[in-house]
PDB file of N, CA and C in Angstrom:
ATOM      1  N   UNK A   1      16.944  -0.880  35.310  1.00  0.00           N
ATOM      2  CA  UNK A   1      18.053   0.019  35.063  1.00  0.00           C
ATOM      3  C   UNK A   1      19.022  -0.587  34.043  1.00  0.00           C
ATOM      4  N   UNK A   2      19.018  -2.171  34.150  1.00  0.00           N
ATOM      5  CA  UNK A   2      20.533  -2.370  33.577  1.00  0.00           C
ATOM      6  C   UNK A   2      19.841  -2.847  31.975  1.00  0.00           C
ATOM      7  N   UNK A   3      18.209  -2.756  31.720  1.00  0.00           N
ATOM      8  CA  UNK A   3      17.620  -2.461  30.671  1.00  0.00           C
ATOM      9  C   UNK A   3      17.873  -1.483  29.946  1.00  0.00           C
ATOM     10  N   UNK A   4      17.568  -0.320  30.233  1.00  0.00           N
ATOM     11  CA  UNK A   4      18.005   0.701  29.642  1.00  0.00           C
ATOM     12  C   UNK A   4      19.082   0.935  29.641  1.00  0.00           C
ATOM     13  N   UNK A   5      20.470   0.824  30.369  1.00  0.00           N
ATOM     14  CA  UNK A   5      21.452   1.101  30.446  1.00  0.00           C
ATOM     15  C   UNK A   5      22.112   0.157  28.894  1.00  0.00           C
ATOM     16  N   UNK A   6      21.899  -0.890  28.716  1.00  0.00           N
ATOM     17  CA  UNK A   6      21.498  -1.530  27.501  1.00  0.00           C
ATOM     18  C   UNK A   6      21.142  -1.349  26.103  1.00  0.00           C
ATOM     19  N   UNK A   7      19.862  -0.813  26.189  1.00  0.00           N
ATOM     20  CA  UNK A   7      19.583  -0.439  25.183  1.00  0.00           C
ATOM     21  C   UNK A   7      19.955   0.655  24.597  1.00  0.00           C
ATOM     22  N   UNK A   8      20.309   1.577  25.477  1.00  0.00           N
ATOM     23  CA  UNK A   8      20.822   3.415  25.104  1.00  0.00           C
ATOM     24  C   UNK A   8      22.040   3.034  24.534  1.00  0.00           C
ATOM     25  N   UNK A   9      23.084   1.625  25.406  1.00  0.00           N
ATOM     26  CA  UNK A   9      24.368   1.653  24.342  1.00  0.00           C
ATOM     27  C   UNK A   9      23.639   1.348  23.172  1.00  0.00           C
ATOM     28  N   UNK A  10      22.986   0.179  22.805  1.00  0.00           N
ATOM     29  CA  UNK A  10      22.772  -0.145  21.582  1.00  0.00           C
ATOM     30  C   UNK A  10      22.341   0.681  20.522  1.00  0.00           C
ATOM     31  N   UNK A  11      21.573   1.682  20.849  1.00  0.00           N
ATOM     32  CA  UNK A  11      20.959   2.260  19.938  1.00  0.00           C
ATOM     33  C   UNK A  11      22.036   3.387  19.753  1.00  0.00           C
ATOM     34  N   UNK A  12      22.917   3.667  20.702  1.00  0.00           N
ATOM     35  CA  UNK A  12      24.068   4.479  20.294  1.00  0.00           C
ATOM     36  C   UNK A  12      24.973   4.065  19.382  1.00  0.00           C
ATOM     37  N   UNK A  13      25.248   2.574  19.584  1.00  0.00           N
ATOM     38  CA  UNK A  13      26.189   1.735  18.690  1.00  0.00           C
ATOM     39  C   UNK A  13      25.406   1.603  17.154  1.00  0.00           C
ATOM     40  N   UNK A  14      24.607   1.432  16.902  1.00  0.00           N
ATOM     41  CA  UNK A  14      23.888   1.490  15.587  1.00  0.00           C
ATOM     42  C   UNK A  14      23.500   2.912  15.106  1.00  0.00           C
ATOM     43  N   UNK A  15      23.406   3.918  15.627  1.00  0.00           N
ATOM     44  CA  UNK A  15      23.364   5.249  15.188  1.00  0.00           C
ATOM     45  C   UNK A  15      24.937   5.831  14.785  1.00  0.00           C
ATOM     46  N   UNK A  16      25.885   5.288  15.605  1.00  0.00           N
ATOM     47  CA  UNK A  16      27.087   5.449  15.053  1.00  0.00           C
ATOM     48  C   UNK A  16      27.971   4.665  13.807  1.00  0.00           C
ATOM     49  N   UNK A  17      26.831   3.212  13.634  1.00  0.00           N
ATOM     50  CA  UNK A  17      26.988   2.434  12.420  1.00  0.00           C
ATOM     51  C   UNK A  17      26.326   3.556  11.078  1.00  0.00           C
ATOM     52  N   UNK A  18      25.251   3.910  11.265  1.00  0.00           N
ATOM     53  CA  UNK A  18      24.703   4.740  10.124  1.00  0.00           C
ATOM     54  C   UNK A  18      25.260   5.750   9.526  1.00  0.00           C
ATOM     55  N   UNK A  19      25.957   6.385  11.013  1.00  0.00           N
ATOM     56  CA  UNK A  19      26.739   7.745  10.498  1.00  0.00           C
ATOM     57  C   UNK A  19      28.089   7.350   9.764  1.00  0.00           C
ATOM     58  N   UNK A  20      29.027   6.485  10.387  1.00  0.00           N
ATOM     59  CA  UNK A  20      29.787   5.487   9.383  1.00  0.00           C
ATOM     60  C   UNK A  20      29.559   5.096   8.073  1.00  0.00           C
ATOM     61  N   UNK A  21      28.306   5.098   7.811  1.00  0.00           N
ATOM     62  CA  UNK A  21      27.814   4.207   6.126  1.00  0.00           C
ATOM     63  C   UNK A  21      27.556   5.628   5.389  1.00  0.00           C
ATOM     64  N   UNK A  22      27.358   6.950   6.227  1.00  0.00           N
ATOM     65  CA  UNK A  22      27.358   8.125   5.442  1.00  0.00           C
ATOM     66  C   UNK A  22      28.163   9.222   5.287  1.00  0.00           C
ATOM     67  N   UNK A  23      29.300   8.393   6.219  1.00  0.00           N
ATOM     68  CA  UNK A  23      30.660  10.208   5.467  1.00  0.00           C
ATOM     69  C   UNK A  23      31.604   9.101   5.090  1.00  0.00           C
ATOM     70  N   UNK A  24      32.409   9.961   4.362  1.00  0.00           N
ATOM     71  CA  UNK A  24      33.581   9.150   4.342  1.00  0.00           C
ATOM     72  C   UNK A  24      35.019   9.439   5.275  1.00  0.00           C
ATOM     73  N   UNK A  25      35.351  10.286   5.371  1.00  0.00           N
ATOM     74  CA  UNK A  25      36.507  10.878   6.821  1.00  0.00           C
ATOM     75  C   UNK A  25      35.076  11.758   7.338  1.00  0.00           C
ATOM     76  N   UNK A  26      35.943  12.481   8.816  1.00  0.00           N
ATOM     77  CA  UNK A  26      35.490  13.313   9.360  1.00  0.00           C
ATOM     78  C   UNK A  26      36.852  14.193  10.218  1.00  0.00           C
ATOM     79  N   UNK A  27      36.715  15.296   9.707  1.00  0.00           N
ATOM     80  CA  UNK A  27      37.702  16.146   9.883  1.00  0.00           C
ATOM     81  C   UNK A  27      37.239  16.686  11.256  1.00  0.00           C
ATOM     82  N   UNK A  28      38.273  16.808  12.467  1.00  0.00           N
ATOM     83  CA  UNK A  28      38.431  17.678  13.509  1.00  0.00           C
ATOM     84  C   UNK A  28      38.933  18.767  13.618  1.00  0.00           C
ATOM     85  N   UNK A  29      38.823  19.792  14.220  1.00  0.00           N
ATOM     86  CA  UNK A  29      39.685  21.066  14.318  1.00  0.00           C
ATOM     87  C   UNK A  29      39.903  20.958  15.694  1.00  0.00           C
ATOM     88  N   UNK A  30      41.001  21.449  16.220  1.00  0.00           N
ATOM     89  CA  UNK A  30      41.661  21.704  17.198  1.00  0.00           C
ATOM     90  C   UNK A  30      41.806  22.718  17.497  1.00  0.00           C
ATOM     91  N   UNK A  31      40.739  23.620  18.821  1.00  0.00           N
ATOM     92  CA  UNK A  31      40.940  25.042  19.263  1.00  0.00           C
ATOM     93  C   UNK A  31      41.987  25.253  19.611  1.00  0.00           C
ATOM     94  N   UNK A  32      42.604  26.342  19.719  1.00  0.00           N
ATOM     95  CA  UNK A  32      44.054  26.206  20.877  1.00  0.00           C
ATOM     96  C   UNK A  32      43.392  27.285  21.384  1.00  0.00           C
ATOM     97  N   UNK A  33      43.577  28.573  21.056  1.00  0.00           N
ATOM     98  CA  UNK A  33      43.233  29.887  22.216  1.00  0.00           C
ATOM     99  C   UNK A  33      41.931  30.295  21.955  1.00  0.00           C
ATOM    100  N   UNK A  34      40.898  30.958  22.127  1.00  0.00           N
ATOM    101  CA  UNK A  34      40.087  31.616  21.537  1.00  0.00           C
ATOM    102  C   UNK A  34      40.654  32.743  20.746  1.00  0.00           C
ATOM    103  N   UNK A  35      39.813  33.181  20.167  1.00  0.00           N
ATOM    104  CA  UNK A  35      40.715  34.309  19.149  1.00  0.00           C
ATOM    105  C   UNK A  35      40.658  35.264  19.708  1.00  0.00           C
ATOM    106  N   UNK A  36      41.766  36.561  19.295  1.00  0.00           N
ATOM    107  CA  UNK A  36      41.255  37.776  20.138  1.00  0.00           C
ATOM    108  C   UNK A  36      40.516  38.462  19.092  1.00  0.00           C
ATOM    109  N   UNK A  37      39.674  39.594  19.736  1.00  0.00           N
ATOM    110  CA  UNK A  37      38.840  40.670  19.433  1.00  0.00           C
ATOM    111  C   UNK A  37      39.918  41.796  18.998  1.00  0.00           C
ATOM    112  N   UNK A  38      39.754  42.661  18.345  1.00  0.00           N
ATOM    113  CA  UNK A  38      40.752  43.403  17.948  1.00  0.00           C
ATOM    114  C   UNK A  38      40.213  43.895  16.631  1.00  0.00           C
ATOM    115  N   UNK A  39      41.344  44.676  16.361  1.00  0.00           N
ATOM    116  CA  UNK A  39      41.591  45.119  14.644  1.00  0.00           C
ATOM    117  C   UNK A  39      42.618  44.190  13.907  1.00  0.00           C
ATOM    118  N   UNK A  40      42.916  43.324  15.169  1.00  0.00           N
ATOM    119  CA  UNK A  40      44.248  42.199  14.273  1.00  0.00           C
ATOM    120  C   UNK A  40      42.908  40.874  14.295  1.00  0.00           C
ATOM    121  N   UNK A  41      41.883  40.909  14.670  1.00  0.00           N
ATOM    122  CA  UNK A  41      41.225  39.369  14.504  1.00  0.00           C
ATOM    123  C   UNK A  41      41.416  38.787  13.320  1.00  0.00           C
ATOM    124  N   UNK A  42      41.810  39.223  12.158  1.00  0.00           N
ATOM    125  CA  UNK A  42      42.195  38.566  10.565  1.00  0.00           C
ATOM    126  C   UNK A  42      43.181  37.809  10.489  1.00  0.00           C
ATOM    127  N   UNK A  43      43.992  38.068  11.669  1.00  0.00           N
ATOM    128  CA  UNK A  43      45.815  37.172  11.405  1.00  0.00           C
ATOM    129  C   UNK A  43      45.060  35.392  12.340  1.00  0.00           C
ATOM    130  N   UNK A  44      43.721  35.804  12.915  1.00  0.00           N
ATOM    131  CA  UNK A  44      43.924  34.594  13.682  1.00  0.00           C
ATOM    132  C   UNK A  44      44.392  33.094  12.923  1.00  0.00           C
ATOM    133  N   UNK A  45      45.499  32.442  13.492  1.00  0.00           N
ATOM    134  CA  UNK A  45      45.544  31.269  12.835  1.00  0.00           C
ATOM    135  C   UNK A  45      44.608  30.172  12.984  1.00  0.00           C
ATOM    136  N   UNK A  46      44.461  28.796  12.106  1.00  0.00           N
ATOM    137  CA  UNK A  46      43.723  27.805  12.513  1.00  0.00           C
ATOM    138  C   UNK A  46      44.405  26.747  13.455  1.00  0.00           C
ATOM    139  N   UNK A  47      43.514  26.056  14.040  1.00  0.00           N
ATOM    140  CA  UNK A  47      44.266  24.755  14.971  1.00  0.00           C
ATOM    141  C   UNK A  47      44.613  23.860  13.932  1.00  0.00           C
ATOM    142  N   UNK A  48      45.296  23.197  14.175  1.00  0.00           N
ATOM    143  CA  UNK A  48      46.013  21.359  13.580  1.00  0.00           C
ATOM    144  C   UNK A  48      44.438  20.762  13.414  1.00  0.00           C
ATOM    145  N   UNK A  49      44.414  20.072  12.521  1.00  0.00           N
ATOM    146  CA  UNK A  49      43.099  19.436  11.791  1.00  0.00           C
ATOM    147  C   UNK A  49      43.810  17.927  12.027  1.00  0.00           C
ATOM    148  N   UNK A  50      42.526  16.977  12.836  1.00  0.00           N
ATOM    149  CA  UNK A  50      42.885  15.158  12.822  1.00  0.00           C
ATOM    150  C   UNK A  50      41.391  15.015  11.856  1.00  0.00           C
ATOM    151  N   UNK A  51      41.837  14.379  11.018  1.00  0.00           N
ATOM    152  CA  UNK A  51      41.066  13.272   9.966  1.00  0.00           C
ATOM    153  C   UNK A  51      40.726  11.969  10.945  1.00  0.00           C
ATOM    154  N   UNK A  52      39.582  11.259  10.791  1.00  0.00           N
ATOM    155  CA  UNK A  52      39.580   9.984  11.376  1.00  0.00           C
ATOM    156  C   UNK A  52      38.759   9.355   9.878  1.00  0.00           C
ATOM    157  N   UNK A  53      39.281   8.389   9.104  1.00  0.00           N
ATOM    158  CA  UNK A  53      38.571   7.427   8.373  1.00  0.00           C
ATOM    159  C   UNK A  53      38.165   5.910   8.546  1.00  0.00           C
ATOM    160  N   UNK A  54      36.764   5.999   8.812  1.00  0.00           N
ATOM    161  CA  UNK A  54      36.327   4.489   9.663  1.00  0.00           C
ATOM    162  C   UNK A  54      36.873   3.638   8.721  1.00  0.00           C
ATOM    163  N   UNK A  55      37.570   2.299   8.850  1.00  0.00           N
ATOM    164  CA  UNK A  55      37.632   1.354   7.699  1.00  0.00           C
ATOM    165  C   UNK A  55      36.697   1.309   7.685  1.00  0.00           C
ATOM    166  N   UNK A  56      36.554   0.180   6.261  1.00  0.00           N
ATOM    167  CA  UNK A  56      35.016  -0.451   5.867  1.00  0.00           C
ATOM    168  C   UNK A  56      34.420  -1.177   6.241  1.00  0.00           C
ATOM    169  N   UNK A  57      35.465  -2.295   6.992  1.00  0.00           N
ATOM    170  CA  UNK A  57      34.432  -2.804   8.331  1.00  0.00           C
ATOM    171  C   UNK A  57      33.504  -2.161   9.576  1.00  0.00           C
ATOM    172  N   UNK A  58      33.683  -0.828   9.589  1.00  0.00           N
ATOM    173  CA  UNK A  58      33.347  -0.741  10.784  1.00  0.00           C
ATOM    174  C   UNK A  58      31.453  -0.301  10.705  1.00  0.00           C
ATOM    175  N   UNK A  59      31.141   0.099   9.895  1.00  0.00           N
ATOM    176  CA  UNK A  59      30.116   0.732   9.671  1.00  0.00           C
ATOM    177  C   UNK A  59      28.774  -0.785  10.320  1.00  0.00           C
ATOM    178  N   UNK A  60      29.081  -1.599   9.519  1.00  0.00           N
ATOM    179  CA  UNK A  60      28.460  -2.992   9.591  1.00  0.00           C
ATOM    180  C   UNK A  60      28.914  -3.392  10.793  1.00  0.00           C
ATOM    181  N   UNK A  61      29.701  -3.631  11.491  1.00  0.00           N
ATOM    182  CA  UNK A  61      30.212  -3.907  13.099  1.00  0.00           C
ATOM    183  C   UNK A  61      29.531  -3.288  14.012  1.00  0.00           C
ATOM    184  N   UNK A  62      29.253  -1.825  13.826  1.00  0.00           N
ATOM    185  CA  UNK A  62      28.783  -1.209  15.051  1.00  0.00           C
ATOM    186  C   UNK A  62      26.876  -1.441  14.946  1.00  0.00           C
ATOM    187  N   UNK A  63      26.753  -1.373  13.184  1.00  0.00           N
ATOM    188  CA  UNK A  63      25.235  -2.054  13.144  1.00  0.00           C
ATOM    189  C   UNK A  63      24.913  -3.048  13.991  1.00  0.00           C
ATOM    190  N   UNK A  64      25.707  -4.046  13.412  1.00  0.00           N
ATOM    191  CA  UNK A  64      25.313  -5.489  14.304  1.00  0.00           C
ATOM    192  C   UNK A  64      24.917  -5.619  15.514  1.00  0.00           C
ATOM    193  N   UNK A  65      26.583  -4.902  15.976  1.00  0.00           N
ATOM    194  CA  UNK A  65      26.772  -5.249  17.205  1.00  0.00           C
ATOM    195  C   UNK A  65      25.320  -4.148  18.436  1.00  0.00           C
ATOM    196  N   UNK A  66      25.283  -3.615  17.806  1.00  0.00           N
ATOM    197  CA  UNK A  66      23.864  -2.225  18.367  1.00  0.00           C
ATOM    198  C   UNK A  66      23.144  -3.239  18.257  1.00  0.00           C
ATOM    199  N   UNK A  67      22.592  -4.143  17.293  1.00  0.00           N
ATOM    200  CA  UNK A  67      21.453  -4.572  16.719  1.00  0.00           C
ATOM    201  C   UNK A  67      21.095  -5.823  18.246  1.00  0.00           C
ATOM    202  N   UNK A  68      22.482  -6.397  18.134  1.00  0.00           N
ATOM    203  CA  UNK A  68      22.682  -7.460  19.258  1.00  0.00           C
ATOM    204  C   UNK A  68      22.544  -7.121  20.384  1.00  0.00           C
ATOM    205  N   UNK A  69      22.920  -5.860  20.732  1.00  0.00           N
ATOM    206  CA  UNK A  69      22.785  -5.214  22.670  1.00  0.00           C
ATOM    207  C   UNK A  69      21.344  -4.736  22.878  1.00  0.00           C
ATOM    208  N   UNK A  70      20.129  -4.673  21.753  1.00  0.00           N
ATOM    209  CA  UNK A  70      19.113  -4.029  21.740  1.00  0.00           C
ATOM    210  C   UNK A  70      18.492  -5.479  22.580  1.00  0.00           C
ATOM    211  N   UNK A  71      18.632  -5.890  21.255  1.00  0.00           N
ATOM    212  CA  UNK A  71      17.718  -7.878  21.706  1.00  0.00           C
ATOM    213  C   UNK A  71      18.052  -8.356  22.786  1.00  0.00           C
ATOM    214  N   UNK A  72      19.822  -8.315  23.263  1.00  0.00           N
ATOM    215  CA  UNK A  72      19.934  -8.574  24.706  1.00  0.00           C
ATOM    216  C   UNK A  72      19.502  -8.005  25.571  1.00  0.00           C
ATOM    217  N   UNK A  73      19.174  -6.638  25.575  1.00  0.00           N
ATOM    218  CA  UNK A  73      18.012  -5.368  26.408  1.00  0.00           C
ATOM    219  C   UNK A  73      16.923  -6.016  26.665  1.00  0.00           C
ATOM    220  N   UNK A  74      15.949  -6.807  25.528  1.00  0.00           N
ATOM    221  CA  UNK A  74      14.893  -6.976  25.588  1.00  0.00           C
ATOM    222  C   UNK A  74      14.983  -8.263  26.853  1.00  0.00           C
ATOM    223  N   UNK A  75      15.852  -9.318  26.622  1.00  0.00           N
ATOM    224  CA  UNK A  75      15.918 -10.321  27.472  1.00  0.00           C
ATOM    225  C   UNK A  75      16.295 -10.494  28.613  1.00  0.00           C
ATOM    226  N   UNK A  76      16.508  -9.139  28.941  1.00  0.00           N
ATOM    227  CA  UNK A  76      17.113  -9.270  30.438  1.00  0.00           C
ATOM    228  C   UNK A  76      15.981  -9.210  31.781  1.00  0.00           C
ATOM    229  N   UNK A  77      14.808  -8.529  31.270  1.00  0.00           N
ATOM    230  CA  UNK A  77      13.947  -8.588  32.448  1.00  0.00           C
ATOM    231  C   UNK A  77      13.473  -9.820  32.539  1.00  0.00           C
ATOM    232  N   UNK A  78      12.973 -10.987  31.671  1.00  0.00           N
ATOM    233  CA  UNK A  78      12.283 -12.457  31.716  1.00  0.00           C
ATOM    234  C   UNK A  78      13.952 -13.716  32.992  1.00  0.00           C
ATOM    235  N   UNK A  79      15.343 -12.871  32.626  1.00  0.00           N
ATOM    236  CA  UNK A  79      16.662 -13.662  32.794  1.00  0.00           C
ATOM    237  C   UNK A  79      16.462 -12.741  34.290  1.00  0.00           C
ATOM    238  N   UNK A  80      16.573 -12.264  34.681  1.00  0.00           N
ATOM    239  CA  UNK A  80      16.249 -11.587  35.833  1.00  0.00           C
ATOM    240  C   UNK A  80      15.237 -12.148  36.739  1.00  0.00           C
ATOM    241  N   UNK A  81      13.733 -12.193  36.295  1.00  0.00           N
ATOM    242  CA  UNK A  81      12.937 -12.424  37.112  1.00  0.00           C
ATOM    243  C   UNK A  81      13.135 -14.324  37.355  1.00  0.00           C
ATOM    244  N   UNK A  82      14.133 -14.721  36.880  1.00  0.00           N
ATOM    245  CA  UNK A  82      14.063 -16.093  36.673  1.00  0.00           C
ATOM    246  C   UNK A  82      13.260 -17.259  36.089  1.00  0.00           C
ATOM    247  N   UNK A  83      12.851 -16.724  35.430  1.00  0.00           N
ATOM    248  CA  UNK A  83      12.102 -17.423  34.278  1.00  0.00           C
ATOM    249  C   UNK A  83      12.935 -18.196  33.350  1.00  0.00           C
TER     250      UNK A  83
END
């Protein structure tokens, strides 16, 4: 269990390094109401927009660090069985 529990971060942490090395911001929108249905649905306004821009460290950090929780995945069943 605490194998996989392991490796799924890691490979999450390095899939989120990649996506880092390929946008540059990533814009959020913020729902507030659903819109209504109507003949007024045209006035609906938009939500408040958050930007998040990874520094440039981070892209390479979350690589690594994924890269490192994978290999520690691998070593935990031999550290376990006491070997």
């Amino acid at each position: 269990m605490w194998r996989a529990f392991f490796l799924a971060i890691g490979f999450f942490l390095m899939i989120l390094g990649v996506e880092c090395l390929g946008v540059e911001r990533v814009t959020l929108k913020v729902h507030d109401d659903p819109p209504p249905a109507g003949p007024f649905a045209a006035e609906v306004k938009t939500g408040p927009r958050k930007q998040i821009v990874p520094p440039p460290w981070a892209p390479w950090s979350l690589l690594s660090s994924g890269a490192v929780m994978c290999l520690y995945s691998f070593t935990i069943p031999r550290r376990v069985a006491g070997e």
